[in-house]
C-alpha atoms as a PDB file:
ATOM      1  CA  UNK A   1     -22.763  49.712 -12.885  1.00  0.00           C
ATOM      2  CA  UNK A   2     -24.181  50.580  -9.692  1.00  0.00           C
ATOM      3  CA  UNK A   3     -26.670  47.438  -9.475  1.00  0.00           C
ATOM      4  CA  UNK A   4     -23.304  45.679 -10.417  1.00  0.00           C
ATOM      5  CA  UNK A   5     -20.984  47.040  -7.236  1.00  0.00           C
ATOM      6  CA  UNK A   6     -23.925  46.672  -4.650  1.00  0.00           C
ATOM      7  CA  UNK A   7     -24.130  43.043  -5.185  1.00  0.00           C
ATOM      8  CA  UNK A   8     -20.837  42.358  -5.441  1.00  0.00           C
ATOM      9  CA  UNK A   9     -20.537  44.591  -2.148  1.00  0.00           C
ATOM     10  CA  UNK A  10     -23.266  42.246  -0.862  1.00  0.00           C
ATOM     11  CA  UNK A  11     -21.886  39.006  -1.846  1.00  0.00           C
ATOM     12  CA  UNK A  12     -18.069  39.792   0.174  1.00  0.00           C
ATOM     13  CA  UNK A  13     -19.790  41.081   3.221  1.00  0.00           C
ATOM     14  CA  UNK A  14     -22.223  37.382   3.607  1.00  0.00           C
ATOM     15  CA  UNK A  15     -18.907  35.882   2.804  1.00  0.00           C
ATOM     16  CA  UNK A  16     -17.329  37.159   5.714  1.00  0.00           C
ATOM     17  CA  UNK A  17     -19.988  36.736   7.675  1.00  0.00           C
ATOM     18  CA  UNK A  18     -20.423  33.209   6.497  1.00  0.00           C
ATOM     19  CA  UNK A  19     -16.992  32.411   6.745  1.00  0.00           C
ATOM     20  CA  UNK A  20     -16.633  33.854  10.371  1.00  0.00           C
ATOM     21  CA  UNK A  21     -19.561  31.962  11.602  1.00  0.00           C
ATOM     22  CA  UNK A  22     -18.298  28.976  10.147  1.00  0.00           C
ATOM     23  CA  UNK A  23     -14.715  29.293  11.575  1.00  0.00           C
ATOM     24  CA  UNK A  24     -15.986  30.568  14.741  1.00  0.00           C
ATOM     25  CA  UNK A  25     -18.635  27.728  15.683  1.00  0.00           C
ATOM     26  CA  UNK A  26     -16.371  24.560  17.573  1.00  0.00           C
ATOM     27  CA  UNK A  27     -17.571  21.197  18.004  1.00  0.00           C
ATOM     28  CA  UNK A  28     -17.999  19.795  21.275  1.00  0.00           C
ATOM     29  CA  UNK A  29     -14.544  19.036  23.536  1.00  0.00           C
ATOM     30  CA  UNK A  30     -12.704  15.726  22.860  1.00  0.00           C
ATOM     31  CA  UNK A  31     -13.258  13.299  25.421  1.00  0.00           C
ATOM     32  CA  UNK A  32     -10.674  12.774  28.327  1.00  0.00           C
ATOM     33  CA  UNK A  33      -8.628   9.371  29.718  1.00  0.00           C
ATOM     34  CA  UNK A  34      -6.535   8.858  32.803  1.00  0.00           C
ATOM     35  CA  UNK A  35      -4.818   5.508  33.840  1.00  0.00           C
ATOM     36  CA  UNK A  36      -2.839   4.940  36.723  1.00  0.00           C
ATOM     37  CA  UNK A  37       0.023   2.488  36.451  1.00  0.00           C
ATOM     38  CA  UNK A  38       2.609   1.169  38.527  1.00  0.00           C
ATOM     39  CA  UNK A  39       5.158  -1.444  38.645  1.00  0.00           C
ATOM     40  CA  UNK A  40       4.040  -3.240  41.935  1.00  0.00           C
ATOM     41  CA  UNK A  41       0.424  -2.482  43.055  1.00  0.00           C
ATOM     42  CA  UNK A  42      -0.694   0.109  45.803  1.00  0.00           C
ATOM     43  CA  UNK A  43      -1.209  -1.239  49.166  1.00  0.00           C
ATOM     44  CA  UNK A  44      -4.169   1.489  49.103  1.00  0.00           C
ATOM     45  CA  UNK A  45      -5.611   3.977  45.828  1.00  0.00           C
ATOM     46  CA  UNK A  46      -8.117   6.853  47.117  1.00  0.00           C
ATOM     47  CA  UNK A  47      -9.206   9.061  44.368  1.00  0.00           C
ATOM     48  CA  UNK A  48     -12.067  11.352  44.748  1.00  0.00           C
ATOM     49  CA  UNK A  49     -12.932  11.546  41.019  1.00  0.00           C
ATOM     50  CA  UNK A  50     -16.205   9.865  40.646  1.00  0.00           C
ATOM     51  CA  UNK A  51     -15.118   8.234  37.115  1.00  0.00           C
ATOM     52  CA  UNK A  52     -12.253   6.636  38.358  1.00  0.00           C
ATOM     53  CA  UNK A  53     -13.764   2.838  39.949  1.00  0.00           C
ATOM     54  CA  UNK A  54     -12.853   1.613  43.326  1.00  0.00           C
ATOM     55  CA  UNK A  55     -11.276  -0.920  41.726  1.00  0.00           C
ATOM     56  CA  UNK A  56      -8.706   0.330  39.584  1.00  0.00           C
ATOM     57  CA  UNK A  57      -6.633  -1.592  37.105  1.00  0.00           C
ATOM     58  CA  UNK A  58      -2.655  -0.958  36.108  1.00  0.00           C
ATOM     59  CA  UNK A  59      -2.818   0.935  32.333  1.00  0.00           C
ATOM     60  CA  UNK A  60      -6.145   0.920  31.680  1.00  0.00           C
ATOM     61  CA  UNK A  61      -7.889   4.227  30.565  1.00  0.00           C
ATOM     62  CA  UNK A  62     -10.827   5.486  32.152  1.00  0.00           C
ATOM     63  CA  UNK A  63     -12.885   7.817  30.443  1.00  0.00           C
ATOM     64  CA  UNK A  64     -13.285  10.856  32.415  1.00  0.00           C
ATOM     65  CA  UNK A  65     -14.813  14.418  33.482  1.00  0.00           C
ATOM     66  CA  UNK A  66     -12.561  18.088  32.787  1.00  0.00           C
ATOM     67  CA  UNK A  67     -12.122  18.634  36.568  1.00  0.00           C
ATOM     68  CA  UNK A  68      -9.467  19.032  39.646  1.00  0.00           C
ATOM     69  CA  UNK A  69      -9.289  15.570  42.011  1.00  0.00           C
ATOM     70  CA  UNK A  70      -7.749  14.689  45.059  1.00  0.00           C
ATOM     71  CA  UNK A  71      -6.583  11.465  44.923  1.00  0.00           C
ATOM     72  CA  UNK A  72      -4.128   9.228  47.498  1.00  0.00           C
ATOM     73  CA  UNK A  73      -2.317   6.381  47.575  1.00  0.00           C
ATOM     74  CA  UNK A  74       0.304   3.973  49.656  1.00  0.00           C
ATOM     75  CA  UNK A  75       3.028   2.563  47.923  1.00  0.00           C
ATOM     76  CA  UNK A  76       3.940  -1.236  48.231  1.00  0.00           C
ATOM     77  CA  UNK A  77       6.794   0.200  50.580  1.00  0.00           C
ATOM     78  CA  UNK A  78       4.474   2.066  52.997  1.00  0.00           C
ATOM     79  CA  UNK A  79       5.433   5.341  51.697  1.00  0.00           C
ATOM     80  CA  UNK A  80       1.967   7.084  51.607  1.00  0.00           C
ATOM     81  CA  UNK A  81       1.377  10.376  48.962  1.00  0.00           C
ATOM     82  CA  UNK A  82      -1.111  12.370  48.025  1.00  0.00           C
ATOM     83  CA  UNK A  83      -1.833  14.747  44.993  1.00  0.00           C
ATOM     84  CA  UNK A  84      -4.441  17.182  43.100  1.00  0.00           C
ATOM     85  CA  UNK A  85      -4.356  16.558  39.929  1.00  0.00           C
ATOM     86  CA  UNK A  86      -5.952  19.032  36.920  1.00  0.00           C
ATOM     87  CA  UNK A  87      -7.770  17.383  33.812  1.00  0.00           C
ATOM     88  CA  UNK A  88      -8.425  19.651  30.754  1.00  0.00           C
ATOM     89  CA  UNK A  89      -9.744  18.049  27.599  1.00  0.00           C
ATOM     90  CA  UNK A  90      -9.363  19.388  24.301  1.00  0.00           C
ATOM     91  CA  UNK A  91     -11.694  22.516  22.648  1.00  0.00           C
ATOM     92  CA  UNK A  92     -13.441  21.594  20.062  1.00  0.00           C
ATOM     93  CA  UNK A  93     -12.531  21.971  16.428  1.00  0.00           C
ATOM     94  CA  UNK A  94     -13.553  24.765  13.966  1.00  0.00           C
ATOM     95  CA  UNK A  95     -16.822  23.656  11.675  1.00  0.00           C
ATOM     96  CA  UNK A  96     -18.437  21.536  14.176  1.00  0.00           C
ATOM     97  CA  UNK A  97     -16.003  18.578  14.509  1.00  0.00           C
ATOM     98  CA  UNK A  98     -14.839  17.113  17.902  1.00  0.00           C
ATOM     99  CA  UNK A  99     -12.106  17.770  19.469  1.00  0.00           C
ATOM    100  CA  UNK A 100      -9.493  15.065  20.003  1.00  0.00           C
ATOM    101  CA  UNK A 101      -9.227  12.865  22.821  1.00  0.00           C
ATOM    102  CA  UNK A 102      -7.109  13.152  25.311  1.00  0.00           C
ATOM    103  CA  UNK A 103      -5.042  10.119  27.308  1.00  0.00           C
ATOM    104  CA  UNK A 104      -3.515  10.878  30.319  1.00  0.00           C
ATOM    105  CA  UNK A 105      -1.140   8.805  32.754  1.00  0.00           C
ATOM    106  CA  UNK A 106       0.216   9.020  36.163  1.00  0.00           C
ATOM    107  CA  UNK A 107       2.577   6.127  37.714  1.00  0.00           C
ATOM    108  CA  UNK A 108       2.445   5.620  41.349  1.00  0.00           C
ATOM    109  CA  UNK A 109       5.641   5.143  42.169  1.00  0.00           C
ATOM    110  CA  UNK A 110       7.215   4.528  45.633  1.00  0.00           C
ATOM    111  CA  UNK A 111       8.950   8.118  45.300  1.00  0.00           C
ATOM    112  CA  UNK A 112       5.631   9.942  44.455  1.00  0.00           C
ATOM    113  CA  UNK A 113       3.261  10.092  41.421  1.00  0.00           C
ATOM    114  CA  UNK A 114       4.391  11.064  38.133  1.00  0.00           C
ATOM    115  CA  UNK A 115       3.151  11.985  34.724  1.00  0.00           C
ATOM    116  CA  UNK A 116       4.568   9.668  32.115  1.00  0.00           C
ATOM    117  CA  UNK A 117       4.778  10.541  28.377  1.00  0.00           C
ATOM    118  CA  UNK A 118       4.756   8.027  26.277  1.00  0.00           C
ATOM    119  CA  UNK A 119       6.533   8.499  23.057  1.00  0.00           C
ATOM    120  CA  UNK A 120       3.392   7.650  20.709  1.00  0.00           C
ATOM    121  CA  UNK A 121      -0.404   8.270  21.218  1.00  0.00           C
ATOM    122  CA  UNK A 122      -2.484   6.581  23.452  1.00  0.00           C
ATOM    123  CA  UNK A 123      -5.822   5.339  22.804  1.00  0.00           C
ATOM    124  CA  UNK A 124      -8.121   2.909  24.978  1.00  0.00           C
ATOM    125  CA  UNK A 125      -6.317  -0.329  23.256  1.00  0.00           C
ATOM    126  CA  UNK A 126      -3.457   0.243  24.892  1.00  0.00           C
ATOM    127  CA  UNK A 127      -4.056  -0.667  28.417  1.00  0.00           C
ATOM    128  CA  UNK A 128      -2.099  -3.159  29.757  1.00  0.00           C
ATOM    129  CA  UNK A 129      -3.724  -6.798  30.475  1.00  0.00           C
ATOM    130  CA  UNK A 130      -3.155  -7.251  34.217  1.00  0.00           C
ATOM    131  CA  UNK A 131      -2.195  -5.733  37.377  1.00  0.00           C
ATOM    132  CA  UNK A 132       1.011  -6.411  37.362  1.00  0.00           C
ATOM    133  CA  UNK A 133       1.609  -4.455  34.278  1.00  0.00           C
ATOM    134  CA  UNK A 134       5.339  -3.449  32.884  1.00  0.00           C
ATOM    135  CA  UNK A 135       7.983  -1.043  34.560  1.00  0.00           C
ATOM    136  CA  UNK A 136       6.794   2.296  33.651  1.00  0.00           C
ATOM    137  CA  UNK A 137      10.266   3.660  34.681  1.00  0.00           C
ATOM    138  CA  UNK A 138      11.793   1.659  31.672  1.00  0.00           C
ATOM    139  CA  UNK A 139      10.696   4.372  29.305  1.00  0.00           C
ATOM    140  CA  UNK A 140      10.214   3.854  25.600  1.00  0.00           C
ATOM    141  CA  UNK A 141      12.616   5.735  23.035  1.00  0.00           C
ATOM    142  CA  UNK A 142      11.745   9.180  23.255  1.00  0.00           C
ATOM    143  CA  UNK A 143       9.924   9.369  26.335  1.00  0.00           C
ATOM    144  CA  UNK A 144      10.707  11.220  29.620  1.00  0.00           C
ATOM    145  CA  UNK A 145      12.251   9.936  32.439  1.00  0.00           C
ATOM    146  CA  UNK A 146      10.559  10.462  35.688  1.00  0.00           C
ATOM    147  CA  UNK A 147      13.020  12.344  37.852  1.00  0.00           C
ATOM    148  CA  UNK A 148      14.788  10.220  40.029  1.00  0.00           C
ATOM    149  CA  UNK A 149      14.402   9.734  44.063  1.00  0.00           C
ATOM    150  CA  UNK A 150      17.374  11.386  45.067  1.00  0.00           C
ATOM    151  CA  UNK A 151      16.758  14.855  43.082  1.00  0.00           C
ATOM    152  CA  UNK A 152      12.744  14.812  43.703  1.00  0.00           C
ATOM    153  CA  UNK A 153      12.356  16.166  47.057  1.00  0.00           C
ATOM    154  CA  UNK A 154       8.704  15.080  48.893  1.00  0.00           C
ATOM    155  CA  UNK A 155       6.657  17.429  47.388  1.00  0.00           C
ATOM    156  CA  UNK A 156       6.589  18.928  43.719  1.00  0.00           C
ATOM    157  CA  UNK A 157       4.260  19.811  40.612  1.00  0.00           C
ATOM    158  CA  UNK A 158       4.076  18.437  36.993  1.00  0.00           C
ATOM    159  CA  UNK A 159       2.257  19.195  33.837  1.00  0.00           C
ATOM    160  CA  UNK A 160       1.689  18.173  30.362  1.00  0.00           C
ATOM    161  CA  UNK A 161       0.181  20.249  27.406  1.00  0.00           C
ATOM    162  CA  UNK A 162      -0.099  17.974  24.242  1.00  0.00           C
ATOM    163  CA  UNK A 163      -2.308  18.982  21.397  1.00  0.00           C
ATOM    164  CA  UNK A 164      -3.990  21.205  23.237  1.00  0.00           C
ATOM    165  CA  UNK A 165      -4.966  19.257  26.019  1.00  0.00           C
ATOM    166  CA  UNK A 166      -3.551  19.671  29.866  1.00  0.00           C
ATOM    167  CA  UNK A 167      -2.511  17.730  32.774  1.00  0.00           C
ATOM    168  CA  UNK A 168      -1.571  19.594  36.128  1.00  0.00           C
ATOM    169  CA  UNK A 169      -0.184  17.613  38.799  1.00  0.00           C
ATOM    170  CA  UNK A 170       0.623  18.701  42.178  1.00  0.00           C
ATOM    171  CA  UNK A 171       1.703  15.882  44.985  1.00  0.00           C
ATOM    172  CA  UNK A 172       3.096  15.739  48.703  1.00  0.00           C
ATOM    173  CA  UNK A 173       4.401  13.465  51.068  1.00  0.00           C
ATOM    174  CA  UNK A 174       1.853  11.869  53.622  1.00  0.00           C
ATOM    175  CA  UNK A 175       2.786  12.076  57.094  1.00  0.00           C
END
Protein backbone atom coordinates (compact mmCIF):
# COMPACT_ATOMS: atom_id res chain seq x y z
CA UNK A 1 0.00 0.00 0.00
CA UNK A 2 2.87 2.11 0.53
CA UNK A 3 4.69 1.21 -2.92
CA UNK A 4 1.08 2.03 -4.17
CA UNK A 5 0.76 5.89 -2.64
CA UNK A 6 4.49 6.78 -3.51
CA UNK A 7 3.90 6.32 -7.11
CA UNK A 8 0.82 7.67 -7.32
CA UNK A 9 2.44 10.65 -5.21
CA UNK A 10 5.09 10.55 -7.96
CA UNK A 11 2.97 10.43 -10.93
CA UNK A 12 0.72 14.00 -9.72
CA UNK A 13 3.84 15.83 -8.80
CA UNK A 14 5.62 15.12 -12.81
CA UNK A 15 2.15 16.03 -13.81
CA UNK A 16 2.33 19.30 -12.45
CA UNK A 17 5.51 19.78 -13.31
CA UNK A 18 4.84 18.64 -16.82
CA UNK A 19 1.86 20.50 -17.15
CA UNK A 20 3.47 23.82 -15.82
CA UNK A 21 6.34 23.57 -18.14
CA UNK A 22 4.13 22.98 -20.87
CA UNK A 23 1.74 25.92 -20.12
CA UNK A 24 4.52 28.07 -19.16
CA UNK A 25 6.87 27.72 -22.38
CA UNK A 26 5.36 30.55 -25.28
CA UNK A 27 6.14 30.46 -28.79
CA UNK A 28 7.86 33.17 -30.37
CA UNK A 29 5.82 36.82 -30.75
CA UNK A 30 3.44 37.20 -33.74
CA UNK A 31 4.80 39.26 -36.33
CA UNK A 32 3.85 43.05 -36.61
CA UNK A 33 2.26 45.35 -39.76
CA UNK A 34 1.83 49.07 -40.11
CA UNK A 35 0.36 50.89 -43.23
CA UNK A 36 -0.08 54.38 -43.64
CA UNK A 37 -3.04 55.57 -45.67
CA UNK A 38 -4.48 58.67 -46.71
CA UNK A 39 -7.01 60.05 -48.95
CA UNK A 40 -4.73 62.47 -51.02
CA UNK A 41 -0.95 61.72 -50.81
CA UNK A 42 1.69 63.53 -48.51
CA UNK A 43 3.54 66.28 -50.05
CA UNK A 44 6.46 64.74 -47.75
CA UNK A 45 6.51 61.11 -45.35
CA UNK A 46 9.70 60.97 -42.90
CA UNK A 47 9.66 57.97 -40.75
CA UNK A 48 12.65 56.88 -38.89
CA UNK A 49 11.66 53.18 -38.66
CA UNK A 50 14.09 51.35 -40.76
CA UNK A 51 11.25 48.81 -42.08
CA UNK A 52 9.12 51.30 -43.32
CA UNK A 53 10.66 52.10 -47.35
CA UNK A 54 11.30 55.54 -48.58
CA UNK A 55 8.81 54.95 -50.80
CA UNK A 56 5.74 54.25 -49.13
CA UNK A 57 2.49 53.11 -50.64
CA UNK A 58 -1.35 54.10 -49.43
CA UNK A 59 -2.73 50.65 -47.42
CA UNK A 60 -0.15 48.49 -47.87
CA UNK A 61 1.30 46.59 -44.79
CA UNK A 62 4.78 46.56 -44.01
CA UNK A 63 6.09 44.01 -41.91
CA UNK A 64 7.79 45.47 -39.04
CA UNK A 65 10.12 45.58 -35.76
CA UNK A 66 8.35 45.93 -31.79
CA UNK A 67 9.84 49.45 -31.35
CA UNK A 68 9.04 53.40 -30.72
CA UNK A 69 9.52 55.67 -34.22
CA UNK A 70 9.50 59.11 -35.01
CA UNK A 71 7.98 59.63 -38.04
CA UNK A 72 6.75 63.13 -40.02
CA UNK A 73 4.81 64.14 -42.60
CA UNK A 74 3.18 67.28 -44.71
CA UNK A 75 -0.20 67.09 -45.66
CA UNK A 76 -1.38 67.90 -49.31
CA UNK A 77 -2.55 71.28 -47.59
CA UNK A 78 0.87 72.25 -46.16
CA UNK A 79 -0.12 71.47 -42.74
CA UNK A 80 3.10 69.70 -41.48
CA UNK A 81 2.82 67.00 -38.19
CA UNK A 82 4.81 64.93 -36.52
CA UNK A 83 4.34 61.85 -34.14
CA UNK A 84 6.05 58.88 -32.01
CA UNK A 85 4.38 56.15 -32.48
CA UNK A 86 4.69 52.67 -30.13
CA UNK A 87 4.57 49.12 -31.88
CA UNK A 88 4.01 46.06 -29.60
CA UNK A 89 3.44 42.70 -31.23
CA UNK A 90 1.73 39.94 -29.72
CA UNK A 91 3.41 37.29 -26.87
CA UNK A 92 3.58 34.22 -27.92
CA UNK A 93 1.12 31.44 -27.27
CA UNK A 94 1.23 28.71 -24.54
CA UNK A 95 2.83 25.17 -25.99
CA UNK A 96 5.12 26.67 -28.42
CA UNK A 97 2.75 28.20 -31.03
CA UNK A 98 3.14 31.78 -32.46
CA UNK A 99 1.60 34.44 -31.50
CA UNK A 100 -0.80 36.23 -33.84
CA UNK A 101 0.00 38.89 -36.10
CA UNK A 102 -0.62 42.08 -35.63
CA UNK A 103 -1.90 44.91 -38.43
CA UNK A 104 -1.69 48.26 -37.60
CA UNK A 105 -2.89 51.59 -39.42
CA UNK A 106 -2.43 55.22 -39.17
CA UNK A 107 -4.15 57.79 -41.77
CA UNK A 108 -2.38 60.94 -42.44
CA UNK A 109 -4.84 63.19 -42.51
CA UNK A 110 -4.65 67.01 -43.05
CA UNK A 111 -5.82 67.43 -39.25
CA UNK A 112 -3.08 65.06 -37.86
CA UNK A 113 -2.43 61.26 -37.91
CA UNK A 114 -4.84 58.88 -36.66
CA UNK A 115 -5.25 55.27 -35.77
CA UNK A 116 -8.04 53.71 -37.76
CA UNK A 117 -9.87 50.50 -36.72
CA UNK A 118 -11.20 48.71 -39.12
CA UNK A 119 -14.20 46.71 -38.28
CA UNK A 120 -12.70 43.18 -39.45
CA UNK A 121 -9.07 41.80 -39.38
CA UNK A 122 -6.44 42.83 -41.42
CA UNK A 123 -4.02 40.71 -43.08
CA UNK A 124 -1.33 41.60 -45.89
CA UNK A 125 -4.17 41.04 -48.78
CA UNK A 126 -5.80 43.82 -47.89
CA UNK A 127 -3.74 46.66 -49.02
CA UNK A 128 -5.15 48.84 -51.27
CA UNK A 129 -3.90 48.81 -55.13
CA UNK A 130 -2.69 52.38 -55.65
CA UNK A 131 -1.82 55.57 -54.15
CA UNK A 132 -4.70 57.10 -54.38
CA UNK A 133 -6.41 54.61 -52.24
CA UNK A 134 -10.18 55.13 -50.67
CA UNK A 135 -11.35 57.79 -48.00
CA UNK A 136 -10.28 56.33 -44.82
CA UNK A 137 -12.62 58.84 -43.04
CA UNK A 138 -15.65 56.98 -44.69
CA UNK A 139 -15.44 54.30 -42.05
CA UNK A 140 -16.85 50.83 -42.48
CA UNK A 141 -19.89 49.66 -40.18
CA UNK A 142 -18.54 49.34 -36.90
CA UNK A 143 -15.48 51.18 -37.09
CA UNK A 144 -14.34 54.38 -35.29
CA UNK A 145 -14.53 57.63 -36.46
CA UNK A 146 -11.44 59.67 -36.31
CA UNK A 147 -12.30 62.69 -34.20
CA UNK A 148 -13.10 65.51 -36.15
CA UNK A 149 -10.92 68.89 -36.85
CA UNK A 150 -12.80 71.13 -34.85
CA UNK A 151 -12.72 69.00 -31.42
CA UNK A 152 -8.94 67.64 -32.04
CA UNK A 153 -6.82 70.36 -30.89
CA UNK A 154 -2.93 70.28 -32.54
CA UNK A 155 -1.54 67.91 -30.43
CA UNK A 156 -3.01 64.61 -28.80
CA UNK A 157 -2.33 60.75 -28.12
CA UNK A 158 -4.08 57.52 -29.35
CA UNK A 159 -3.88 53.85 -28.72
CA UNK A 160 -5.18 50.56 -29.67
CA UNK A 161 -4.98 47.18 -27.69
CA UNK A 162 -6.55 44.33 -29.85
CA UNK A 163 -5.84 40.75 -29.04
CA UNK A 164 -3.19 41.51 -27.15
CA UNK A 165 -1.30 43.55 -29.32
CA UNK A 166 -0.65 47.59 -28.88
CA UNK A 167 -0.45 50.70 -30.78
CA UNK A 168 0.59 54.04 -28.94
CA UNK A 169 0.37 57.11 -30.82
CA UNK A 170 1.42 60.43 -29.78
CA UNK A 171 1.42 63.49 -32.54
CA UNK A 172 1.95 67.43 -32.64
CA UNK A 173 1.61 70.19 -34.81
CA UNK A 174 4.82 71.28 -36.84
CA UNK A 175 5.68 74.77 -36.66
Amino acid sequence: MKIRTTIGFFAVICILICGTLFTSCKGPEGEAYLAYSWVSAPLYLYDENPSIPSTVHNGTYYKTNEGSYYMEYIAWDDSAWWMTYKISANPGQPFFQEGEPAYFEISLYSFGPSIYQWDEPRSADNSMDDDTGSDPSAAPAGSSEPIPPADRGDSGTESIVRGGYTLEIEWGKLE
